[in-house]
Protein backbone atom coordinates (compact mmCIF):
# COMPACT_ATOMS: atom_id res chain seq x y z
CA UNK A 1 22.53 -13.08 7.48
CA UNK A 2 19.88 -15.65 6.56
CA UNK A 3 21.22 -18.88 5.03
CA UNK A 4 17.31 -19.25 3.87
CA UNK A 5 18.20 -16.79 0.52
CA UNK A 6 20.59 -18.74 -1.02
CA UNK A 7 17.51 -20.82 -2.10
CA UNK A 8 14.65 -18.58 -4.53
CA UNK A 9 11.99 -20.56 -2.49
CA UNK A 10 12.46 -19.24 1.32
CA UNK A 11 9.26 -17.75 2.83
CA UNK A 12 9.35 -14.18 3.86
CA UNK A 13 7.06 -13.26 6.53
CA UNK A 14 4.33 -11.01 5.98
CA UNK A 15 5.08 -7.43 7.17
CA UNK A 16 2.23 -6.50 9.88
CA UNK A 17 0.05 -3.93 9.58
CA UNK A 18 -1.05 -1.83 6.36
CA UNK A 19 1.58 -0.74 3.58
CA UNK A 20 2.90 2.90 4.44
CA UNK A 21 1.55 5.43 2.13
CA UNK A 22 4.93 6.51 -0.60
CA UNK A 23 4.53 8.98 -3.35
CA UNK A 24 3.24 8.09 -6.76
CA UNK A 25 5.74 9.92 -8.58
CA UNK A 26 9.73 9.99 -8.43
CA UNK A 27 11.29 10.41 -6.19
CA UNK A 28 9.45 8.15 -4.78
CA UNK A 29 9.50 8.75 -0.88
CA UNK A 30 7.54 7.20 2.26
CA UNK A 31 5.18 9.38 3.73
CA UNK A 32 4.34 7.50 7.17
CA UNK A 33 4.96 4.83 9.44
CA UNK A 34 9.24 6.02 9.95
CA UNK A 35 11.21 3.60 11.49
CA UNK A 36 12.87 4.04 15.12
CA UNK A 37 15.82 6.52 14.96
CA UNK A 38 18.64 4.37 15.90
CA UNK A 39 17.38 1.82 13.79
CA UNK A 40 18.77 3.37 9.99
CA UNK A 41 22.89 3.12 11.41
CA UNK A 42 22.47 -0.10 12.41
CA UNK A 43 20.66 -0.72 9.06
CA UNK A 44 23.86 1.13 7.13
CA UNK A 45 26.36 -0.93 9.27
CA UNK A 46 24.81 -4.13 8.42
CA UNK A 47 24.70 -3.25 4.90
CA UNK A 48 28.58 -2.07 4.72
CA UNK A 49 29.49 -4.92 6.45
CA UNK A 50 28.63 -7.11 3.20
CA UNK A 51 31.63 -8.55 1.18
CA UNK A 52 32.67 -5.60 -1.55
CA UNK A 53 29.64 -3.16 -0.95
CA UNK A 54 30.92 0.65 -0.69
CA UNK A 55 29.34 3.46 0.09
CA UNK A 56 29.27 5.97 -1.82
CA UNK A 57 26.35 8.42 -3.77
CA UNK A 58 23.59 7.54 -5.38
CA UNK A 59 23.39 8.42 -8.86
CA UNK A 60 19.86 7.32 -9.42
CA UNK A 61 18.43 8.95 -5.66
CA UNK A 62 18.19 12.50 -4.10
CA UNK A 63 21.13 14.42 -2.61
CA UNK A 64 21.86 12.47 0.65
CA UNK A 65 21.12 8.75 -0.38
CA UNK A 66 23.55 6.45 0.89
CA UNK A 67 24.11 3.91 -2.80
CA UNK A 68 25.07 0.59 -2.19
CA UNK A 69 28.00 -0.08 -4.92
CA UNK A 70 30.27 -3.04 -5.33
CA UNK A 71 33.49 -2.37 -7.09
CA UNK A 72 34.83 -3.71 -10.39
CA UNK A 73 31.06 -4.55 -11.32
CA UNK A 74 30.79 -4.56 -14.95
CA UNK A 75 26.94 -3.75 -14.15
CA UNK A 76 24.07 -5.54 -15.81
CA UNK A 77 20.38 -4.67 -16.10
CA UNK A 78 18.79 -7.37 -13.86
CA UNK A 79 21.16 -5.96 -10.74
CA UNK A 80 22.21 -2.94 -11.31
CA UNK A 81 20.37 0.48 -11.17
CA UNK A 82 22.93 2.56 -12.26
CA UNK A 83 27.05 1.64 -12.83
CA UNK A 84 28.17 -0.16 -9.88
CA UNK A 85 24.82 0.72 -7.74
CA UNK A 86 22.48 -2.20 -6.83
CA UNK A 87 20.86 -0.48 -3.89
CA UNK A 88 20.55 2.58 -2.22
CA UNK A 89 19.06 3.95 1.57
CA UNK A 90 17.22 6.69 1.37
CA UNK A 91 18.19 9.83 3.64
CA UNK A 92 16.36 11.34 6.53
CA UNK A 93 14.27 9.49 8.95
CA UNK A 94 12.92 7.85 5.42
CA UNK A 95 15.30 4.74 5.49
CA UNK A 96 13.24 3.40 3.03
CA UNK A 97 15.32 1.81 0.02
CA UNK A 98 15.50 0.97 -3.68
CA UNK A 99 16.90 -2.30 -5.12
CA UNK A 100 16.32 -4.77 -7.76
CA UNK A 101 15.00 -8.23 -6.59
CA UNK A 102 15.24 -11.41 -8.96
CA UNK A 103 11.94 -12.76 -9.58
CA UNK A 104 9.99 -14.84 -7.97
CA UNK A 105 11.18 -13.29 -4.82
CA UNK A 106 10.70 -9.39 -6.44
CA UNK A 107 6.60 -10.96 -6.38
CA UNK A 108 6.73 -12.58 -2.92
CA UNK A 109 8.48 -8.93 -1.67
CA UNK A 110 5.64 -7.23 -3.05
CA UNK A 111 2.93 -9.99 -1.63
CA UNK A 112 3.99 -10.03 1.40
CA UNK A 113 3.89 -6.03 1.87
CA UNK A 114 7.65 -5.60 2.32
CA UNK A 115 7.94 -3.84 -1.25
CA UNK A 116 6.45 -2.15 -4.13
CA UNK A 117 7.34 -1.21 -7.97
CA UNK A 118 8.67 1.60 -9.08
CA UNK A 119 6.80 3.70 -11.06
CA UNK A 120 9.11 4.23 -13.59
CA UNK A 121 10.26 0.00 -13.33
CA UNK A 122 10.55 -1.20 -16.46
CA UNK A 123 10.49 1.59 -18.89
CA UNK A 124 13.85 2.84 -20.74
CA UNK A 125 17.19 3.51 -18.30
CA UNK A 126 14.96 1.80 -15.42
CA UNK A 127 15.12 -2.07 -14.87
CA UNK A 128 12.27 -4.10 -14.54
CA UNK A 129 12.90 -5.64 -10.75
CA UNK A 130 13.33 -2.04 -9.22
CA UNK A 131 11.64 -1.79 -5.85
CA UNK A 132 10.75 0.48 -3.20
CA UNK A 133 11.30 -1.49 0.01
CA UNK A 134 9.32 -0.21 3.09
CA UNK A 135 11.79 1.62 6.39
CA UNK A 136 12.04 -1.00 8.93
CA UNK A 137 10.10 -0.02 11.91
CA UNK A 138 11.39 -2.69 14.24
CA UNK A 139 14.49 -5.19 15.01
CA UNK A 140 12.79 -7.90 13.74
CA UNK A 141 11.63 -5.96 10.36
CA UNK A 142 15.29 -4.64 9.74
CA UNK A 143 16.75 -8.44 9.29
CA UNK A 144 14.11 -9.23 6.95
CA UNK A 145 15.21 -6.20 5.49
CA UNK A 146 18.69 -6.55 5.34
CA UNK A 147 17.96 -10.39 4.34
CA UNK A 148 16.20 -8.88 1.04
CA UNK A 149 19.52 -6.71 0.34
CA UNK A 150 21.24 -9.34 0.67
CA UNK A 151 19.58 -11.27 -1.95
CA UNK A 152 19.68 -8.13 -4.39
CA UNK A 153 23.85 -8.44 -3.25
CA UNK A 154 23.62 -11.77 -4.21
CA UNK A 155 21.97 -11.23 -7.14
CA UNK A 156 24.43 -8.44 -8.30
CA UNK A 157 27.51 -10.97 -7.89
CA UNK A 158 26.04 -13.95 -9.99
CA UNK A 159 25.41 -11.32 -12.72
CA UNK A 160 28.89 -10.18 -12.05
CA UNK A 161 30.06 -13.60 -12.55
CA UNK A 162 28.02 -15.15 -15.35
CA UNK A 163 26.75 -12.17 -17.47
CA UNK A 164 23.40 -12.51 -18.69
CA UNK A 165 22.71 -12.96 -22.54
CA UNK A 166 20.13 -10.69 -24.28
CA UNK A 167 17.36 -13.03 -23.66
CA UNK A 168 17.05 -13.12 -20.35
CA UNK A 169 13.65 -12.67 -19.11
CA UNK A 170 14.55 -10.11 -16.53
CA UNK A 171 15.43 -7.26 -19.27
CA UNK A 172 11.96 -7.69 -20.17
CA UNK A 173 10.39 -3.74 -20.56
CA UNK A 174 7.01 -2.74 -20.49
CA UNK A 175 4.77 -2.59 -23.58
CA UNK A 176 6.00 -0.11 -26.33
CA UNK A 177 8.90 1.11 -24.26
């Protein structure tokens, strides 16, 4: 894993080519540009192999998503989707995922084509930082991949271990909602 996200100011790369065309609507789903075969259980190892993540299903996905849980969360809306969930791999050649991102790095994810929002991000039940992170389609894209879970890991423990107030800027909602 990279040492380069323990700091918010690490440059991701920019991910080659144009941005696969996904669904406008929930669920949201990618349409093209699928990722090797063999690459989504190495993707699922490397994701299991991070300190208290369990695997288990997702409450917030389709039948068949793989959700990314760590136990004895207490949950909080900057890194949590849902309960314990902080992440989840979509099922099917569609390895594509859903996680929440801190800012600024949920912006850089999302400027540097790795990512997009959720439609529904930010509205009632569905946190702000949500993202729809783009199916690796090669070695080299799956560690940037598993370096931006990683982060959203990260970002689930230091929420587990110093709970955000009610101010915090990343509960923020959308107008009206």
């Amino acid at each position: 894993m990279s040492t380069q996200l323990e700091s918010h100011s690490f440059t991701l790369p920019r991910r080659s080519g144009p941005r696969p065309r996904v669904t406008g609507h929930t669920p949201q789903v990618q349409l093209d540009q699928f990722p090797l075969q063999s690459l989504r259980p190495v993707l699922l190892q490397r994701l299991h192999a991070l300190p208290g993540v369990t695997f288990a299903p997702s409450r917030r996905a389709p039948h068949g998503t793989v959700g990314l849980h760590l136990c004895d969360a207490a949950g909080g809306e900057c890194a949590f989707m849902i309960d314990q969930e902080f992440a989840h791999v979509h099922p099917g050649e569609d390895a594509s995922l859903h996680l929440l991102l801190p800012d600024p790095l949920r912006l850089r994810a999302v400027e540097a084509g790795w990512a997009e929002p959720h439609p529904l991000a930010g509205y009632p039940t569905v946190p702000m930082g949500i993202v729809f992170v783009y199916a690796p389609r090669t070695p080299q894209e799956l560690d940037v991949v598993v370096d931006l879970v990683t982060a959203s890991w990260r970002n689930a423990f230091a929420t587990i271990e110093h709970p955000l107030d009610n101010n915090n800027p990343c509960q923020e909602t959308r107008h009206g909602h």
